[in-house]
Each structure stands twice: as C-alpha cells, then as structure tokens.
N, C-alpha and C. Protein backbone atom coordinates (compact mmCIF):
# COMPACT_ATOMS: atom_id res chain seq x y z
N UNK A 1 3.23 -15.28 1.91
CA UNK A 1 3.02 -15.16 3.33
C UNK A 1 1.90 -14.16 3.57
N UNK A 2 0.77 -14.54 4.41
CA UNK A 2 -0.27 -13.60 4.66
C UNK A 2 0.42 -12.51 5.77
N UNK A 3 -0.56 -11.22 5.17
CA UNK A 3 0.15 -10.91 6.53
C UNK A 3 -0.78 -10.58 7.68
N UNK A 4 -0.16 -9.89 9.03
CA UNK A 4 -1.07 -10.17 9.93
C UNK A 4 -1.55 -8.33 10.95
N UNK A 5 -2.66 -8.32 10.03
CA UNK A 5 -3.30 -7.09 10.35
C UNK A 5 -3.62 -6.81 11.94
N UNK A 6 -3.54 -7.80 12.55
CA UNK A 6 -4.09 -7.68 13.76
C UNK A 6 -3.24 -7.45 15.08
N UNK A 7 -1.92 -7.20 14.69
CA UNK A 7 -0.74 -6.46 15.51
C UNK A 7 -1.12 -5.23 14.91
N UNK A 8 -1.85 -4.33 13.73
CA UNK A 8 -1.59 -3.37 13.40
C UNK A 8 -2.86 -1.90 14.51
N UNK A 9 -2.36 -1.26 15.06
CA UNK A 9 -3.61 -0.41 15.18
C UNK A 9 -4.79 -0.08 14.52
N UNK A 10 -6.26 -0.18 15.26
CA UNK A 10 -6.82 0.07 14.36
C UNK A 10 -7.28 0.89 13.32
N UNK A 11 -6.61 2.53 13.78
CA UNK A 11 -6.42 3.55 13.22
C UNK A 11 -5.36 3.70 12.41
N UNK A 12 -4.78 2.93 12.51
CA UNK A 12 -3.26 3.14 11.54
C UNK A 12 -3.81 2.03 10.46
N UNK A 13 -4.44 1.36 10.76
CA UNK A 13 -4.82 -0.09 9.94
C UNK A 13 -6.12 0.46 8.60
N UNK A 14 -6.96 1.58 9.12
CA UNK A 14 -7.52 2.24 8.18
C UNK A 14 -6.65 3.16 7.46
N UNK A 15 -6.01 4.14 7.97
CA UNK A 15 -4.83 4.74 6.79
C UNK A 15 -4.06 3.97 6.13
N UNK A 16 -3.95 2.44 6.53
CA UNK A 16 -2.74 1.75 5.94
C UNK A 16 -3.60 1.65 4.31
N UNK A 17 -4.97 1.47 4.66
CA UNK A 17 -5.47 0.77 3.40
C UNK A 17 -6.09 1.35 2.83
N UNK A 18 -5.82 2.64 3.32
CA UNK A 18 -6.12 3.86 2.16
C UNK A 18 -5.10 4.36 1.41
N UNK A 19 -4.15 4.05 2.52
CA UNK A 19 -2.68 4.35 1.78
C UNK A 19 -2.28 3.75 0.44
N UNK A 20 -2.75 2.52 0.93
CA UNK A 20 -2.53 1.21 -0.06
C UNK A 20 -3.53 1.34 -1.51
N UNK A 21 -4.48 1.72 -1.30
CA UNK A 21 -5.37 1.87 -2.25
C UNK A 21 -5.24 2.86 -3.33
N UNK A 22 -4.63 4.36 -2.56
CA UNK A 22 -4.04 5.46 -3.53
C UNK A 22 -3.16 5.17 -4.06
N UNK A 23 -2.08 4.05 -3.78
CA UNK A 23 -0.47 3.35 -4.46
C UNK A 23 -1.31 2.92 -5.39
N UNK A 24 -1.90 1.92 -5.29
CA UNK A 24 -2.43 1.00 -6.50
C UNK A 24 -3.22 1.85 -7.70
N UNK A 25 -3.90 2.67 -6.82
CA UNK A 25 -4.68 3.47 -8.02
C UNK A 25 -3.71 4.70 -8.99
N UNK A 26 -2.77 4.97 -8.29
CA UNK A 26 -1.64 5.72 -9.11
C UNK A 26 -0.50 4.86 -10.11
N UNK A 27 -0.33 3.29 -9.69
CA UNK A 27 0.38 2.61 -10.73
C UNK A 27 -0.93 1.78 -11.24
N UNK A 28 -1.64 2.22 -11.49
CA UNK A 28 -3.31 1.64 -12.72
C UNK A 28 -3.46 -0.25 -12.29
N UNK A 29 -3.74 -0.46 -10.86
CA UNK A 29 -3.29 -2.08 -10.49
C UNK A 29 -4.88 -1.96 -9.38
N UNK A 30 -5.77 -2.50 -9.87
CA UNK A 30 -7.50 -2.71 -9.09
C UNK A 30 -7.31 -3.74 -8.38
N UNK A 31 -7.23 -2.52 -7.21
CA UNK A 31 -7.62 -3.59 -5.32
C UNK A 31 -8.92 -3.62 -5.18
N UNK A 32 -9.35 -4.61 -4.71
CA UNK A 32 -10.70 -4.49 -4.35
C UNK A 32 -10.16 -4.66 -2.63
N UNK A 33 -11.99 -4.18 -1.97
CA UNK A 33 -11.49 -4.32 -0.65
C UNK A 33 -11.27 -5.86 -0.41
N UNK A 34 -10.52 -6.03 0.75
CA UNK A 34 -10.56 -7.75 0.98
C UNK A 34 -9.58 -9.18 0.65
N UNK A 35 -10.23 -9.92 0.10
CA UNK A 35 -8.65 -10.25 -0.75
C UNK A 35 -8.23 -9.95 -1.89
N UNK A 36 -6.88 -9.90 -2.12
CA UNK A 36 -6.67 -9.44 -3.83
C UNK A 36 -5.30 -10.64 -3.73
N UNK A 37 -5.86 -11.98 -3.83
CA UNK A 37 -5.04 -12.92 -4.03
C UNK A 37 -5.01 -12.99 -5.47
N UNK A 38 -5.81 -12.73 -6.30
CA UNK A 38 -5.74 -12.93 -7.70
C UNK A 38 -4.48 -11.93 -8.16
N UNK A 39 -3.61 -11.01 -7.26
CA UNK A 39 -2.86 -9.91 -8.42
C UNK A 39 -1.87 -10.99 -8.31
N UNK A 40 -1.30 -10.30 -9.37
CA UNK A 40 0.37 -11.02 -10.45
C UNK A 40 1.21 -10.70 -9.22
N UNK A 41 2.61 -11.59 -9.24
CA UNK A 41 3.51 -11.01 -8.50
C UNK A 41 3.84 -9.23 -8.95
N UNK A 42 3.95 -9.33 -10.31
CA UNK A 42 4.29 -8.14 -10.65
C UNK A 42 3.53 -6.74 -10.24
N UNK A 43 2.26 -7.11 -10.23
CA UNK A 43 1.25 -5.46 -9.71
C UNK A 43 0.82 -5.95 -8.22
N UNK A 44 1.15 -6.80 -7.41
CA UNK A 44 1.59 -6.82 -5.98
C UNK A 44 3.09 -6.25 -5.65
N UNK A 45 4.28 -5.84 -6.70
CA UNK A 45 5.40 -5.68 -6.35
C UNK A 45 5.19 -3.97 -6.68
N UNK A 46 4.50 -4.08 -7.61
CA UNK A 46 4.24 -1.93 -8.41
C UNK A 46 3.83 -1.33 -6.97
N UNK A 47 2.41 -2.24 -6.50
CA UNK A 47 1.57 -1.18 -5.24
C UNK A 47 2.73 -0.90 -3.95
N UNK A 48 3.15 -2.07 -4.00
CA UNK A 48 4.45 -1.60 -2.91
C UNK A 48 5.37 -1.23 -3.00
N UNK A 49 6.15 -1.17 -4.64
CA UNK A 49 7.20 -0.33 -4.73
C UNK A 49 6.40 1.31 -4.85
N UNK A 50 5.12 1.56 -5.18
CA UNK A 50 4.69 3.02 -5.05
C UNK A 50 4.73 3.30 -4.01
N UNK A 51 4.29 2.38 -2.82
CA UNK A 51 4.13 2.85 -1.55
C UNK A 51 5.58 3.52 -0.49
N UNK A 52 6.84 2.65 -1.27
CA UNK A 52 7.79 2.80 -0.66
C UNK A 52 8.00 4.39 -1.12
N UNK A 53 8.26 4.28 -2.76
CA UNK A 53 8.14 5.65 -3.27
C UNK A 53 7.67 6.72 -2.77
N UNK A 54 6.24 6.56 -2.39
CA UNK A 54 5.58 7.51 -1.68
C UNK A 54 6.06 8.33 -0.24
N UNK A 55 6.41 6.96 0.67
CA UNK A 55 6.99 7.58 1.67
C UNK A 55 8.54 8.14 1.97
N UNK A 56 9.01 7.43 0.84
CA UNK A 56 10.35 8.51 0.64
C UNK A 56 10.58 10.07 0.18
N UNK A 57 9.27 9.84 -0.60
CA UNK A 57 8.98 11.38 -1.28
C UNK A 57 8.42 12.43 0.11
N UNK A 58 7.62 11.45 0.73
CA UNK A 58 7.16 12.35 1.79
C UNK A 58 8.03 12.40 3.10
N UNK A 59 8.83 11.80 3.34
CA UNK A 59 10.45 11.46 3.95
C UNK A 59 10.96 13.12 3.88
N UNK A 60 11.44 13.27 3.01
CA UNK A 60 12.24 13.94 1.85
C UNK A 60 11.86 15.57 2.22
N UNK A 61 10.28 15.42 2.04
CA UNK A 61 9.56 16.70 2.02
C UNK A 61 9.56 17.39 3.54
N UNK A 62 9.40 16.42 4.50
CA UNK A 62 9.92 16.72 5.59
C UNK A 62 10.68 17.29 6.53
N UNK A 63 11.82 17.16 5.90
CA UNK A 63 13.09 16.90 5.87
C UNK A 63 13.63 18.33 5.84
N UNK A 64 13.03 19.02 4.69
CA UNK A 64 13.44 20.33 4.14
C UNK A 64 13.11 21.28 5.43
C-alpha cells in the first residue's frame, strides 16, 4: 500500500524523512530520496521497526 504524503504537513513531512533516513542509516538499509520500491520486505520492516524504537526511546526520555 502506497502511502499518502499529502495529508502529511509540510514541515512535519521534511522531519518525517529525515527521520526516516537516520532509521535506515543506523540499521545499515540505503534509502535513496524518492522511491525505494526495490527494498526487501525485510529492510522496509528494520527502517520502521528503528523508527518505532527510536520514538519509544525518546518517549521514555521524556518522561523522566
């Protein structure tokens, strides 16, 4: 399912994909900008299980 960037703000829509880009580059998985229809299910499932990771960690840190 594509998804649909264009409900997203456009300021939140640039952090999203920077966000997205530091996940991928911390589990070793090369986004390019644009499409990245070529990744495996598997390093499409890593960038977003980092991402979830990420914001739980920063959840967390919050929190304290």
């Amino acid at each position: 399912m594509a998804s649909n960037n264009n409900s997203v703000v456009p300021e939140a829509r640039e952090a999203l994909n920077k966000f997205k880009m530091e996940a991928a580059s911390e589990v070793g998985v090369n986004l390019k900008q644009g499409y990245n229809g070529d990744l495996t299910s598997r390093e499409a499932g890593s960038v977003g299980g980092q991402m979830v990771k990420n914001m739980i960690k920063s959840y967390e840190q919050n929190m304290k």
